[in-house]
Protein backbone atom coordinates (compact mmCIF):
# COMPACT_ATOMS: atom_id res chain seq x y z
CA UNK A 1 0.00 0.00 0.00
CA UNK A 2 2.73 2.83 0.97
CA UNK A 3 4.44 1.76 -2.24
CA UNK A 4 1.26 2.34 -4.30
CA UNK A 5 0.58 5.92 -2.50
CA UNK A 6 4.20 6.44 -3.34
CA UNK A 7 3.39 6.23 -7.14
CA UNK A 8 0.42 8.07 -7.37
CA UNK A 9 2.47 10.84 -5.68
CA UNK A 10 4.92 10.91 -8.11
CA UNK A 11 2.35 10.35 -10.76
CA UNK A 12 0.93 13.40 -9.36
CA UNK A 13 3.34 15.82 -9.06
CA UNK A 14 5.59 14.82 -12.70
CA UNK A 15 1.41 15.77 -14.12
CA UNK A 16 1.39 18.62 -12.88
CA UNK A 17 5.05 19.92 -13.40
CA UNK A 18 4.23 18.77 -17.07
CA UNK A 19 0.79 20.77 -17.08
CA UNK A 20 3.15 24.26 -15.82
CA UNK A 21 5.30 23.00 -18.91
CA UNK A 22 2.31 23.09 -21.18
CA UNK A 23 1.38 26.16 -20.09
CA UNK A 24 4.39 28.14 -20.16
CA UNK A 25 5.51 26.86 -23.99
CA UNK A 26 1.89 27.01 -25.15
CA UNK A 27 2.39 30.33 -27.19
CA UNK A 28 4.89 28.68 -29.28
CA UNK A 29 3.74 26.06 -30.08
CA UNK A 30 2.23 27.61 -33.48
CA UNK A 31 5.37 28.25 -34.99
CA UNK A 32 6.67 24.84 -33.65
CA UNK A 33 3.98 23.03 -35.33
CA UNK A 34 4.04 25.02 -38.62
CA UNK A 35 8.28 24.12 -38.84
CA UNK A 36 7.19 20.21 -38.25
CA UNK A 37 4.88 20.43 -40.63
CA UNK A 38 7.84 21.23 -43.31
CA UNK A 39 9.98 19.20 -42.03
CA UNK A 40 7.57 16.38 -42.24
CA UNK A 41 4.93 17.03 -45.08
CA UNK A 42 2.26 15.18 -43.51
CA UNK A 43 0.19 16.70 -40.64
CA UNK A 44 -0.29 13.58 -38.65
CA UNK A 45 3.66 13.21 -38.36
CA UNK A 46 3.73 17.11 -37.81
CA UNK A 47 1.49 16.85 -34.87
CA UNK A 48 3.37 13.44 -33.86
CA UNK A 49 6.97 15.59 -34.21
CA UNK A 50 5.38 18.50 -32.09
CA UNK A 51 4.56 15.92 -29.15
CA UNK A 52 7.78 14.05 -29.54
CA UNK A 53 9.69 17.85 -29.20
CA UNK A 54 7.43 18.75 -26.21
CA UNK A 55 8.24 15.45 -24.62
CA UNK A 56 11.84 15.43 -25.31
CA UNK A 57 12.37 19.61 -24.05
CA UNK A 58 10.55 18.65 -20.85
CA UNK A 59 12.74 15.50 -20.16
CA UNK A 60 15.84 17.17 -20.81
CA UNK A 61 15.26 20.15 -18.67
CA UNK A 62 16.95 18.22 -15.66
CA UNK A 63 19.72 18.58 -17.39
CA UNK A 64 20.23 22.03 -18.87
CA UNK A 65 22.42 24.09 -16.12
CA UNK A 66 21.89 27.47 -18.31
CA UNK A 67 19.65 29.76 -18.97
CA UNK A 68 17.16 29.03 -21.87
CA UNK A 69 17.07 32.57 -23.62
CA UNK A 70 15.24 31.47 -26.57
CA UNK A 71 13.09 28.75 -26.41
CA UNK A 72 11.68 28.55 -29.81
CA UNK A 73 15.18 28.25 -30.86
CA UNK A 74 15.50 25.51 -28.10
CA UNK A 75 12.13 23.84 -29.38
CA UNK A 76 13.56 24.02 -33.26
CA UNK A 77 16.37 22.27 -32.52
CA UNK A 78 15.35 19.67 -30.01
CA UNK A 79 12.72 19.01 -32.92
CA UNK A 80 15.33 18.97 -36.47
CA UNK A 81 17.18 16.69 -34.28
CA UNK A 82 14.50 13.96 -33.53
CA UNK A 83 13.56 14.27 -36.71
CA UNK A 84 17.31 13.08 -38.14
CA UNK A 85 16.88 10.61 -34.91
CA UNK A 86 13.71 8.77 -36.42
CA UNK A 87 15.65 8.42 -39.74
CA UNK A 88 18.54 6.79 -38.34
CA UNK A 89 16.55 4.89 -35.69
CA UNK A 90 14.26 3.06 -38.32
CA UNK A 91 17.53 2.24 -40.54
CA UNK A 92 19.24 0.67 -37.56
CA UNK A 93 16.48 -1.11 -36.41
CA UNK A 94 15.78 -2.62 -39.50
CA UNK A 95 19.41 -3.77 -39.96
CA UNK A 96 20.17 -5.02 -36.59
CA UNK A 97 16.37 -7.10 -37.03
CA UNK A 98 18.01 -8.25 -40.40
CA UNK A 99 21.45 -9.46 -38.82
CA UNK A 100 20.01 -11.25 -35.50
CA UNK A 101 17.40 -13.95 -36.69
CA UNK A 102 18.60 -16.39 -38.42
CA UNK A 103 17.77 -17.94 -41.53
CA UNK A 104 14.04 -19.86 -41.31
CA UNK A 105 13.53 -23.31 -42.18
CA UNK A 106 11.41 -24.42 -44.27
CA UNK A 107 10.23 -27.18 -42.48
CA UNK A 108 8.91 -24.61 -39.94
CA UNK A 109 5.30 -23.28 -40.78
CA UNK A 110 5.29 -20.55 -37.79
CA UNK A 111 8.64 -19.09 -39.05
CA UNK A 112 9.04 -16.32 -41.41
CA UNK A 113 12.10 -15.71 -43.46
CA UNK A 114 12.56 -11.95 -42.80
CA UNK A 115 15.92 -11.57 -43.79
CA UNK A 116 14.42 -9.34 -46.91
CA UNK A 117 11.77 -7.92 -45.25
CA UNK A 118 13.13 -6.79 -41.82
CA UNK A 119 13.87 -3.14 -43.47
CA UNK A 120 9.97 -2.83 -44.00
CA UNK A 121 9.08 -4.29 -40.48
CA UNK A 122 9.24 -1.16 -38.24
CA UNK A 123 6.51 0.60 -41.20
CA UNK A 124 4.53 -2.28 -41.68
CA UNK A 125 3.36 -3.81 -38.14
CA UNK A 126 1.67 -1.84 -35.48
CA UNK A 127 3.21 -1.63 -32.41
CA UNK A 128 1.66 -4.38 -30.19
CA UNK A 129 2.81 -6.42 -32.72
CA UNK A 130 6.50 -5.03 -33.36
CA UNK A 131 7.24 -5.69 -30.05
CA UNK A 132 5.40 -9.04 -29.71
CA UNK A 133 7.06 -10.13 -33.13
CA UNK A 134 11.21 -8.74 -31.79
CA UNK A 135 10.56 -10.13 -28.55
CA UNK A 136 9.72 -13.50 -29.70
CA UNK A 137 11.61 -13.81 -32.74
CA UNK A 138 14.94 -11.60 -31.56
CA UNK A 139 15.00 -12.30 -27.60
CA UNK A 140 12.88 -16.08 -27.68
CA UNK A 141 10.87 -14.98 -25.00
CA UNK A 142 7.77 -17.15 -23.87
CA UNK A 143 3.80 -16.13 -24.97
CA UNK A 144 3.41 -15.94 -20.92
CA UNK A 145 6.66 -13.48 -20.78
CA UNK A 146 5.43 -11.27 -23.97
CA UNK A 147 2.38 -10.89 -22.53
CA UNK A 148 2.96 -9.73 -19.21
CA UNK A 149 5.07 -7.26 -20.78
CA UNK A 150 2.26 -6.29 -23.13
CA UNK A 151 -0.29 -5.73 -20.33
CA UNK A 152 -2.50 -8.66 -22.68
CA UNK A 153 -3.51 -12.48 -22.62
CA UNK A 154 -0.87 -15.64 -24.74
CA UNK A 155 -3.84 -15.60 -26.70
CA UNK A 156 -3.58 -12.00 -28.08
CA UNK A 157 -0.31 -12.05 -28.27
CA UNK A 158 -0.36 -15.70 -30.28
CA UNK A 159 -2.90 -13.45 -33.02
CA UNK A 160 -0.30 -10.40 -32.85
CA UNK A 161 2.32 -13.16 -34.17
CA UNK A 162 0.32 -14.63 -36.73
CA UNK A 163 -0.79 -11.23 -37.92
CA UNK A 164 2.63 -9.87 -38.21
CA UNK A 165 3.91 -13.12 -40.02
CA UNK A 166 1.24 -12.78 -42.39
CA UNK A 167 1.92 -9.24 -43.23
CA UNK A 168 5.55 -9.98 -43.77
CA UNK A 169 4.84 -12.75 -46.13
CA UNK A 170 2.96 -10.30 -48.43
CA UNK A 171 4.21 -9.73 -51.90
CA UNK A 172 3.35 -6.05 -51.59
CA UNK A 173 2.29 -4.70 -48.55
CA UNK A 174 1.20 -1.72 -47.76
CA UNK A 175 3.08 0.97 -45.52
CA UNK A 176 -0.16 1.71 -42.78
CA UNK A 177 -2.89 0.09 -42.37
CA UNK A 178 -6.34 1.97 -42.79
CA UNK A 179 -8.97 1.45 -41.84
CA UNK A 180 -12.43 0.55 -43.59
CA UNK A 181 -15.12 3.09 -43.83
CA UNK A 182 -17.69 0.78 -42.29
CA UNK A 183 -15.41 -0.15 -39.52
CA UNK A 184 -14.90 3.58 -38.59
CA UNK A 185 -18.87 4.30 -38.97
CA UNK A 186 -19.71 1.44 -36.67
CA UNK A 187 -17.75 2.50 -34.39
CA UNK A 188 -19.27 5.99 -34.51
CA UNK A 189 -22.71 4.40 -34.07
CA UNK A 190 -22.15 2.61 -31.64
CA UNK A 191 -20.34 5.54 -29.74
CA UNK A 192 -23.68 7.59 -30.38
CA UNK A 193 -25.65 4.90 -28.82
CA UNK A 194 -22.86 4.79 -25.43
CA UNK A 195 -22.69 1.23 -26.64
CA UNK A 196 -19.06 1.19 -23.94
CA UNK A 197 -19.56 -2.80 -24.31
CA UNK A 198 -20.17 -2.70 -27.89
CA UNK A 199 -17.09 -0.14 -28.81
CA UNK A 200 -15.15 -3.22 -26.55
CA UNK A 201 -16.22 -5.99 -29.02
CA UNK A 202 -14.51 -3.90 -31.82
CA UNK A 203 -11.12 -3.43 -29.98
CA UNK A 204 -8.32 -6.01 -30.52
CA UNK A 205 -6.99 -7.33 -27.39
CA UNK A 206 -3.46 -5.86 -28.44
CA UNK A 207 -4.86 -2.63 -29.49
CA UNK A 208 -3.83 0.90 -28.31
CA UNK A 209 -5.11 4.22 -27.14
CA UNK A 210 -3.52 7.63 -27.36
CA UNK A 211 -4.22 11.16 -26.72
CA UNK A 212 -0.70 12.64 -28.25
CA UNK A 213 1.03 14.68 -24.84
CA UNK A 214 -1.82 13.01 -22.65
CA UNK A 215 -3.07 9.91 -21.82
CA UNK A 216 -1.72 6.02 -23.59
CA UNK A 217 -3.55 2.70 -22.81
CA UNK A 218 -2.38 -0.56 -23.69
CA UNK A 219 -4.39 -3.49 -23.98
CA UNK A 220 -8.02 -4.77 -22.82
CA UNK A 221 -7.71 -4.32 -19.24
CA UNK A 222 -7.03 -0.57 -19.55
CA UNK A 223 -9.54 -0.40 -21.74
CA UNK A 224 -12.38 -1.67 -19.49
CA UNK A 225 -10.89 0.48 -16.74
CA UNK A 226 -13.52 2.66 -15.15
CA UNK A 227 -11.97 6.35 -16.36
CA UNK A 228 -10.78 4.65 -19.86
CA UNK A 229 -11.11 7.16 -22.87
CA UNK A 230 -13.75 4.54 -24.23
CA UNK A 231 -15.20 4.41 -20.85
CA UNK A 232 -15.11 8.60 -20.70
CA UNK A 233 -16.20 8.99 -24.39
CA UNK A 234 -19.75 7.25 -23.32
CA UNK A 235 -20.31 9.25 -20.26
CA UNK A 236 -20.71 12.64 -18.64
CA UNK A 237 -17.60 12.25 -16.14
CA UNK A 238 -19.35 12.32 -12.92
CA UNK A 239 -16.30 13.30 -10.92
CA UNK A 240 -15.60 16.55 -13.09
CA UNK A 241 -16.23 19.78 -11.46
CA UNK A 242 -19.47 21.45 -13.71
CA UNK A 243 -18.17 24.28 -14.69
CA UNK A 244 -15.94 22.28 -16.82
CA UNK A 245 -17.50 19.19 -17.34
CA UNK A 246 -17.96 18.92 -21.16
CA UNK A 247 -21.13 18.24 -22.75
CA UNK A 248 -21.36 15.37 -24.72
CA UNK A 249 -20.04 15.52 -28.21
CA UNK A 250 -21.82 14.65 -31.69
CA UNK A 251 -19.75 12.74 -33.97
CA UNK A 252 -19.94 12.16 -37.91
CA UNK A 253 -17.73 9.78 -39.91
CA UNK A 254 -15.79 11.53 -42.86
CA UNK A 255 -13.30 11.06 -45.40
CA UNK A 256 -10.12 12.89 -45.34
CA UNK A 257 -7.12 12.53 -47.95
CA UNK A 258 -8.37 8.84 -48.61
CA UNK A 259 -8.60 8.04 -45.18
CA UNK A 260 -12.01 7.64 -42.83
CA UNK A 261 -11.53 9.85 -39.66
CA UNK A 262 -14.29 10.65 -36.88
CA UNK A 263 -14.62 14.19 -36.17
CA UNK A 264 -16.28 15.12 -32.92
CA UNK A 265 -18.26 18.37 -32.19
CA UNK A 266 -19.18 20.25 -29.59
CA UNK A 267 -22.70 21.81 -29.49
CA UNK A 268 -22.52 25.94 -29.80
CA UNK A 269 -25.35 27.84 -30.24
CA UNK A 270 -22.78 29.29 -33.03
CA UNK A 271 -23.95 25.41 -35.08
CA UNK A 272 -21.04 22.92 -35.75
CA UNK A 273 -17.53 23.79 -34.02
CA UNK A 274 -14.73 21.02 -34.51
CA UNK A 275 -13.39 19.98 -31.15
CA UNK A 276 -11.62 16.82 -31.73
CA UNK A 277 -10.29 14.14 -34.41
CA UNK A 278 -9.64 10.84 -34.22
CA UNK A 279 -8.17 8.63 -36.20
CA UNK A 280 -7.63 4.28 -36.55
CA UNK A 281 -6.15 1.41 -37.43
CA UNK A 282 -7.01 -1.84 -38.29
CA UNK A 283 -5.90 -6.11 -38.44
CA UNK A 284 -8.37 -8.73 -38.71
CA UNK A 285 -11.64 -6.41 -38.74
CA UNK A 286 -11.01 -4.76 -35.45
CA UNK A 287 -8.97 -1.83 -34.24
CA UNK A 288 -5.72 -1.75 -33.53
CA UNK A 289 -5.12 1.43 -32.79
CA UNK A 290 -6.85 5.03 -31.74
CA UNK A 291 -5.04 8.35 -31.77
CA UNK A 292 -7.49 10.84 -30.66
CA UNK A 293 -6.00 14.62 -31.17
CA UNK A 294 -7.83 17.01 -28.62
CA UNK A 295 -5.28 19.36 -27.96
CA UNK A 296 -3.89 20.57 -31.20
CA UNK A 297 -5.61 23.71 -32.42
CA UNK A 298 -3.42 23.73 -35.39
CA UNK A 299 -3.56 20.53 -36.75
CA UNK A 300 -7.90 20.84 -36.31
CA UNK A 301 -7.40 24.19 -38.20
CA UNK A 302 -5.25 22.72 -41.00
CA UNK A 303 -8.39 19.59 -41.50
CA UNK A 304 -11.40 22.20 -40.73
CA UNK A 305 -9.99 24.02 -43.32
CA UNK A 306 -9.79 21.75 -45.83
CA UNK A 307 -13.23 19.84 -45.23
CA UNK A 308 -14.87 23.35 -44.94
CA UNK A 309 -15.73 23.40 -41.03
CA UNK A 310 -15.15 25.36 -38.42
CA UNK A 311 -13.03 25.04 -35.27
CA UNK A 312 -14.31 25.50 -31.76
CA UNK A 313 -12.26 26.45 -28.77
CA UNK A 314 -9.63 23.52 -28.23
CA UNK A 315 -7.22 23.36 -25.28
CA UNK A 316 -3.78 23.28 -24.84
CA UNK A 317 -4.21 20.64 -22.46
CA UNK A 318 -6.43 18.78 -19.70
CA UNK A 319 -7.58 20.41 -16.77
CA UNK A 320 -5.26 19.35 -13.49
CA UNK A 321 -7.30 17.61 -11.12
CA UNK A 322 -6.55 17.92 -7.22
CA UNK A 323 -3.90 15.52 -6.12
CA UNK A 324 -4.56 12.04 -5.79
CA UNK A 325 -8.07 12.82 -8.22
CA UNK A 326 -8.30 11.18 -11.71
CA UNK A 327 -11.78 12.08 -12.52
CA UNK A 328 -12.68 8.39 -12.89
């Protein structure tokens, strides 16, 4: 028990030392987003660079014994140099996956010969099963040892194998993974409906949850956690102080640059105001993965303006609860 009280104290205070780090870089973050945004070309891996930079300047503040005289300078490089990072990272990745396992034999149905496609792995698998895939093909660890370190059941992480063999073993696969329309638009209805044990049934056991610079869940059992975004995005948070408790939103299913994304809007006597995106991925019929963006004005502005909507008011970040709260 004192260890437990002991982490939620530190969970506690690094939250809200991060939320005074929000708040005091929050007026550059425009310009930070717009240079990510050439640097990448995309502006899902802009707003990805952006949290990755945020993430990276708050760790490293520890460490810096000067003065910071110009942060957006500090923010511009901290981000050119994860960007050269990623590069190198998935190059080195992919060459040390292609130099540690060893040739498959052919007498072996439930081993793939990677030694061709380990370059593509790290683009090609999600990343449940990445690390399910390295940690049983690189380190031989045991379906019981994956999946306690996966937060998930041997049987989810035998389907994350299987999956990622199978996409390996494609002739020409393809770099992500989207998702179908109708997978996106039953998800949306059953959202409407607060269907919490229906949006459950279309969840992979190895799936993930993010909110970019706020909240990550891994696996079923966060999912069914009283407080879980699913669990949050079907009710009124009863815990939440009223003056900011959110109504809830109305969501509609659309198509943008190929790809089906749920936009979700709050009601504004105004009509329409985007509040929030969120996007998927899918394996086997069911998601793999959520990324719900909440807290980037500019990457709703740059989508809004291209679908013809309007933005609402959108946060920098959460509220900070009291200490030892969680709204849940």
């Amino acid at each position: 028990m004192a260890e437990i009280q002991v982490e939620r104290s530190l969970r506690d205070e690094a939250r809200a030392t991060w939320h005074r780090f929000l708040d005091l870089v929050v007026n550059f973050r425009p310009q930070l987003f717009r240079y990510c945004r050439r640097l990448t070309g995309d502006v899902w891996d802009a707003e990805d660079l952006v949290q990755d930079t945020l993430l990276k300047a708050f760790a490293t503040l520890g460490s810096v014994h000067g003065d910071i005289t110009n942060v957006q300078g500090y923010l511009t490089r901290i981000a050119t140099n994860l960007w050269i990072d990623i590069g190198r990272r998935r190059r080195a990745e992919a060459d040390a996956l292609t130099r540690e396992i060893p040739e498959s034999s052919p007498s072996d149905p439930d081993t793939v010969d990677i030694r061709h496609g380990g370059t593509a792995l790290f683009e090609l698998l999600g990343r449940q099963e990445c690390a399910a895939f390295v940690l049983k093909e690189v380190f031989d660890l045991s379906l019981k040892e994956i999946a306690e370190m996966l937060s998930t059941s041997e049987n989810a992480v035998k389907a994350a194998l299987h999956r990622g063999r199978a996409r390996l073993r494609q002739e020409n696969p393809v770099r992500r993974r989207v998702v179908s329309h109708a997978l996106v638009a039953e998800f949306v209805r059953r959202l409407d409906a607060s269907d919490l044990d229906g949006l459950l049934a279309l969840m992979l056991d190895t799936a993930t949850i993010e909110m970019p610079g706020t909240l990550l869940e891994v696996g079923r059992r966060e999912f069914e956690r009283k407080g879980s975004w699913l669990w949050q995005a079907v009710h009124v948070h009863p815990d939440m102080p009223a003056e900011i408790r959110p109504p809830k939103w109305s969501n509609a299913c659309v198509d943008f640059r190929g790809e089906p994304i749920v936009l979700g809007f709050m009601p504004s006597p105004d009509g329409r105001m985007l509040q929030g995106i969120t996007r998927f991925e899918e394996a086997d019929r069911r998601i793999a993965r959520i990324r719900s963006y909440c807290f980037s004005r500019e990457l709703a502005e740059e989508v809004a303006g291209e679908l013809g909507l309007r933005v609402g008011w959108i946060p920098h970040r959460l509220p900070t609860p009291a200490p030892g709260k969680t709204w849940s």
